[in-house]
N, C-alpha and C. Protein backbone atom coordinates (compact mmCIF):
# COMPACT_ATOMS: atom_id res chain seq x y z
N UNK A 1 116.69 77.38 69.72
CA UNK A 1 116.58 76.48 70.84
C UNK A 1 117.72 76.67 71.83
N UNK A 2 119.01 76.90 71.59
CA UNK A 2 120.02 77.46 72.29
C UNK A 2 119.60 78.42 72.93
N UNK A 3 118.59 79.24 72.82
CA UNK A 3 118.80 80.28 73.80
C UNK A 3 118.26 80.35 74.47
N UNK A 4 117.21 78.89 74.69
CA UNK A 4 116.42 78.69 75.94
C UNK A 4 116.69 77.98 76.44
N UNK A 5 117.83 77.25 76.03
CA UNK A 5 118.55 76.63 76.50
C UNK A 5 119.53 76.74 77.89
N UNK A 6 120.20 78.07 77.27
CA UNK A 6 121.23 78.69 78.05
C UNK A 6 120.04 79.32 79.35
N UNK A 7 118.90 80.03 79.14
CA UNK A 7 117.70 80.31 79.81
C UNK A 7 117.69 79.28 80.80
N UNK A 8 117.38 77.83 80.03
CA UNK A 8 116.99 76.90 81.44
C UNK A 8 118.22 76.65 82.85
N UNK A 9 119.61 77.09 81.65
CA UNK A 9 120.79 76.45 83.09
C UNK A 9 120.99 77.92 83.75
N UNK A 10 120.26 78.95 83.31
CA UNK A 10 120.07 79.94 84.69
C UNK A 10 119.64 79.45 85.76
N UNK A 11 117.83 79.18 84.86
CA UNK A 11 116.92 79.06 85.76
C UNK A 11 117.30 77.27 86.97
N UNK A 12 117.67 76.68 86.56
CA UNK A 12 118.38 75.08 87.02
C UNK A 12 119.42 75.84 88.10
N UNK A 13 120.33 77.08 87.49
CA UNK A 13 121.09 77.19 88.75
C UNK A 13 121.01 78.11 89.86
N UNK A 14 119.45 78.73 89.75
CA UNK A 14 118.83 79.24 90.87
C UNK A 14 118.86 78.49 92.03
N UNK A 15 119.27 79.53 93.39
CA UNK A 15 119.13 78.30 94.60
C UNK A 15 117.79 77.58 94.86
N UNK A 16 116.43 78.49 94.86
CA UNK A 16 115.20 77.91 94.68
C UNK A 16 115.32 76.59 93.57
N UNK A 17 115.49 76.43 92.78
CA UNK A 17 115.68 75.43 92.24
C UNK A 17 116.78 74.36 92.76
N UNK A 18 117.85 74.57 93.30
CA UNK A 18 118.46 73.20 93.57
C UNK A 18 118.01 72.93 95.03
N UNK A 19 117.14 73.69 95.87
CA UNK A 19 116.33 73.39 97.10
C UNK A 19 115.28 72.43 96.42
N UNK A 20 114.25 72.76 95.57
CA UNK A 20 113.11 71.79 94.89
C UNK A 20 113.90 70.55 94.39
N UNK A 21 115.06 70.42 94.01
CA UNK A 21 115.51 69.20 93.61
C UNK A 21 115.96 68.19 94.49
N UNK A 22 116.17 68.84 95.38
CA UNK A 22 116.52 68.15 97.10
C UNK A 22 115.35 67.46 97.31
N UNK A 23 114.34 67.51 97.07
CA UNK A 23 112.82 67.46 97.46
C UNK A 23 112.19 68.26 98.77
N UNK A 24 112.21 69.24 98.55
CA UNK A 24 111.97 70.02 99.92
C UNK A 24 110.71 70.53 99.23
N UNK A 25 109.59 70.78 100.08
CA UNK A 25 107.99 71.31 99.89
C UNK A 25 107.92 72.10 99.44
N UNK A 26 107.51 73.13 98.91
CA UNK A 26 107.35 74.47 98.28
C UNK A 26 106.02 75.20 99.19
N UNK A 27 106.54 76.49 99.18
CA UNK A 27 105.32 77.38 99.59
C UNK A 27 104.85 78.66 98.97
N UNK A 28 103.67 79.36 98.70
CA UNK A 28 103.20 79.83 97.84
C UNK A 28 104.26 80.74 97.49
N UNK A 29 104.81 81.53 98.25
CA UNK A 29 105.61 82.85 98.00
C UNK A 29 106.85 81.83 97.27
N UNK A 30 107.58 80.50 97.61
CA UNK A 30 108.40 80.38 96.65
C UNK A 30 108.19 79.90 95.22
N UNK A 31 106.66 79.42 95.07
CA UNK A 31 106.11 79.57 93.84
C UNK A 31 106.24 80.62 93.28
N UNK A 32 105.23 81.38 94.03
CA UNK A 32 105.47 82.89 92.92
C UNK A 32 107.25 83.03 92.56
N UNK A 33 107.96 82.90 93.15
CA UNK A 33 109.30 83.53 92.74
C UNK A 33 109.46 82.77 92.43
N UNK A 34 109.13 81.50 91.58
CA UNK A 34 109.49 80.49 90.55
C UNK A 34 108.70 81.02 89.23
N UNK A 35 107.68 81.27 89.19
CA UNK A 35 107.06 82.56 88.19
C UNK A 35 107.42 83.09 87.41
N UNK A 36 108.21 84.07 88.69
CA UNK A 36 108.79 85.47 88.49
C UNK A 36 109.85 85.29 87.56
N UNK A 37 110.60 84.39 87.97
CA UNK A 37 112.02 83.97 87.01
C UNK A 37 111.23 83.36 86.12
N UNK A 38 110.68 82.40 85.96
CA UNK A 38 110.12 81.80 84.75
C UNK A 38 109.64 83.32 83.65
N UNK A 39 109.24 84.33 83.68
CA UNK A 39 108.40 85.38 82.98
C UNK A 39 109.69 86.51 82.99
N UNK A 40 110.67 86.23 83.71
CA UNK A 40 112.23 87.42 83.64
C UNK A 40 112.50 86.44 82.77
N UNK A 41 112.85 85.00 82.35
CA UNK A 41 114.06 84.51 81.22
C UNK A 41 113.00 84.56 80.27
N UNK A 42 111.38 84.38 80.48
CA UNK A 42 110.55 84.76 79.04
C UNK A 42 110.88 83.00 78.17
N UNK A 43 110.10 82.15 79.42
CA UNK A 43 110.16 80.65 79.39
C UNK A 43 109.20 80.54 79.17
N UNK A 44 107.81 79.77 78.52
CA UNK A 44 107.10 79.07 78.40
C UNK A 44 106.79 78.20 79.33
N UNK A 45 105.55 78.55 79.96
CA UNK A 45 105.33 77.56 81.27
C UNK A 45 103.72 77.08 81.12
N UNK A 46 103.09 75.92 82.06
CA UNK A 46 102.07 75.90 82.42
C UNK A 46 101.74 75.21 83.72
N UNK A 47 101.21 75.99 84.57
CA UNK A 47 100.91 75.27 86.06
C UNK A 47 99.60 74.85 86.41
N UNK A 48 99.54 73.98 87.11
CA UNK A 48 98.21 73.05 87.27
C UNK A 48 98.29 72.97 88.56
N UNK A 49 97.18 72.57 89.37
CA UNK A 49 97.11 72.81 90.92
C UNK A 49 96.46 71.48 91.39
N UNK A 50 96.79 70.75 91.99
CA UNK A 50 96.21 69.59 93.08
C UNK A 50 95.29 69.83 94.14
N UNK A 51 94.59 69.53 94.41
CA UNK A 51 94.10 70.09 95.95
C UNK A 51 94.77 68.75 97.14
N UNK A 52 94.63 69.22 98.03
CA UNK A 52 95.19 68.21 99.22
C UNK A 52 93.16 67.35 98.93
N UNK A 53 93.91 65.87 99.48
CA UNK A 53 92.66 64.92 99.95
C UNK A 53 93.09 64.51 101.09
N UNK A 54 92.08 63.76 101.79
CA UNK A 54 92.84 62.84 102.38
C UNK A 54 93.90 61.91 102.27
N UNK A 55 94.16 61.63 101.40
CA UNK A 55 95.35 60.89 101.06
C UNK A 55 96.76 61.75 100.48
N UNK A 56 96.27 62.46 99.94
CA UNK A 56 97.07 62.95 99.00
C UNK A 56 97.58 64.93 99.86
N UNK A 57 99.06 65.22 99.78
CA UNK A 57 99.22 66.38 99.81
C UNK A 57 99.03 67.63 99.06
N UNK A 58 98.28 68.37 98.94
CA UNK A 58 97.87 69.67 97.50
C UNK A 58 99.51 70.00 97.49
N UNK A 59 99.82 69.87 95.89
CA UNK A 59 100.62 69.94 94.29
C UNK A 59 100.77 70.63 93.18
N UNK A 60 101.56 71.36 93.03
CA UNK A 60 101.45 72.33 91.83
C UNK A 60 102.62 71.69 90.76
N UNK A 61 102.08 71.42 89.16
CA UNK A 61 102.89 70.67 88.53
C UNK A 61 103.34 71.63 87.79
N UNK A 62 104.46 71.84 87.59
CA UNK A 62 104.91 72.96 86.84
C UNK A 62 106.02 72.59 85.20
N UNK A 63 105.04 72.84 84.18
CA UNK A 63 105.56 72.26 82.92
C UNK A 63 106.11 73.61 82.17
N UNK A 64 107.38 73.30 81.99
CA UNK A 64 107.87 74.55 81.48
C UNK A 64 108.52 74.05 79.77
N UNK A 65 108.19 74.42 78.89
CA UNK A 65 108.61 74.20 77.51
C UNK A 65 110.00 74.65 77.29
N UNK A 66 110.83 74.15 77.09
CA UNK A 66 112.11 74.22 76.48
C UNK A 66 112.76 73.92 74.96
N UNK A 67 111.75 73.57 74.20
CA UNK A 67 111.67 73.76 73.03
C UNK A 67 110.32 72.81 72.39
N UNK A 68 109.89 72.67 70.86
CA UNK A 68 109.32 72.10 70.70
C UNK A 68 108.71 70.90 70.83
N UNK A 69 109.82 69.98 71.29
CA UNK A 69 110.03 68.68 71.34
C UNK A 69 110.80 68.36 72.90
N UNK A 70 110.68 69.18 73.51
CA UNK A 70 111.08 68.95 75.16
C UNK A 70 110.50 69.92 76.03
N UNK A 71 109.70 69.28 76.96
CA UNK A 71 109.56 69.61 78.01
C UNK A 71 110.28 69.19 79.55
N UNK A 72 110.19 70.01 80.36
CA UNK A 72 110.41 69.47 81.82
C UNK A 72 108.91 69.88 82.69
N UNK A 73 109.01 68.75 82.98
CA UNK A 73 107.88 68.40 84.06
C UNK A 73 108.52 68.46 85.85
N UNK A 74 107.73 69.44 86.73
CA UNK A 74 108.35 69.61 88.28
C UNK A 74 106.81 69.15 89.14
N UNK A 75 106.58 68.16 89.85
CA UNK A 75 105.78 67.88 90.75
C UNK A 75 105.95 68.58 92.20
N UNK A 76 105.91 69.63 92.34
CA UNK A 76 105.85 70.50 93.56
C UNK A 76 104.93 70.19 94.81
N UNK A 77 105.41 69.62 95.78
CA UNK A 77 104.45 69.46 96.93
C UNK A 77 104.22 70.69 98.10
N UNK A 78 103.32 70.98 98.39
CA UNK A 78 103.49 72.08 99.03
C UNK A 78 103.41 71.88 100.60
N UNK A 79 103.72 70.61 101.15
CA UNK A 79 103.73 69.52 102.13
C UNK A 79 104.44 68.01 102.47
N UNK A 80 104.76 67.78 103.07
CA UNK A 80 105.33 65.98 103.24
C UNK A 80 104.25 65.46 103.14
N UNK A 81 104.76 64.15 102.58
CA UNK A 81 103.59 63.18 102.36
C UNK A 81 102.93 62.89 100.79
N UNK A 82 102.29 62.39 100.45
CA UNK A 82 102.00 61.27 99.63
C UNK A 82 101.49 62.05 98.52
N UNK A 83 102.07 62.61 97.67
CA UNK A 83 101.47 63.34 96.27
C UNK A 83 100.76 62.26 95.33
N UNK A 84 99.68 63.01 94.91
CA UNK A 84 99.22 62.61 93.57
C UNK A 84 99.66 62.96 92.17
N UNK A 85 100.41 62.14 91.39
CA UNK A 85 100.82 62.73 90.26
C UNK A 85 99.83 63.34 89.51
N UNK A 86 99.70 64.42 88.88
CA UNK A 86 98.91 65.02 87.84
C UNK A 86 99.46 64.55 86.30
N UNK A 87 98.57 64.47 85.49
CA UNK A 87 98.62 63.97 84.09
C UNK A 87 100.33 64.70 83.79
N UNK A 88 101.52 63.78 83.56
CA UNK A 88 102.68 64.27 82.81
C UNK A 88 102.68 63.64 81.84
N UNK A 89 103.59 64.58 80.98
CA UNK A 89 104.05 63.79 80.06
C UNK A 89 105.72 64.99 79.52
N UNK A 90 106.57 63.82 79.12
CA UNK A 90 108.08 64.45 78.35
C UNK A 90 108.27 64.07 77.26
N UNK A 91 108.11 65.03 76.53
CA UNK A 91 108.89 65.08 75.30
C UNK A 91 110.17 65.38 74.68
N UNK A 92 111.08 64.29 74.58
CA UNK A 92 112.25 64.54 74.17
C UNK A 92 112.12 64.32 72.25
């Protein structure tokens, strides 16, 4: 578990990552290069896609496994405005 550990405070101290924590929108190409690093540290991930509604801005939720018993959950908007949460859940 340590060594996906040390994996996640790479991936946490990517600048793409402390931009998404700011809450700033995401766009497809900085998805993919959220991916890309996710499949270079050889993380366990699963992404799910929103569509935009009228109400709601289209969302990509990005659940990345960090060990058996923890996940992190990222609600990615790919727009301002009013997201729909997709089914989360954390396991600590």
């Amino acid at each position: 578990m340590s060594n996906n550990l040390e994996k996640f405070e790479k991936l946490i101290g990517a600048d793409l990552f402390r931009s998404l924590q700011n809450g700033d929108v995401i766009d497809i190409v900085q998805l993919n290069a959220v991916i890309a690093l996710l499949i270079k540290l050889n993380l366990t991930f699963t992404l799910n896609f929103n569509e935009a509604t009228n109400q709601n801005v289209a969302a990509a939720q990005l659940n990345i496994t960090l060990s058996p018993n923890m996940t992190l959950t990222l609600l990615l908007p790919f727009a301002r405005g009013p997201v729909l949460p997709l089914v989360a859940r954390i396991e600590l």
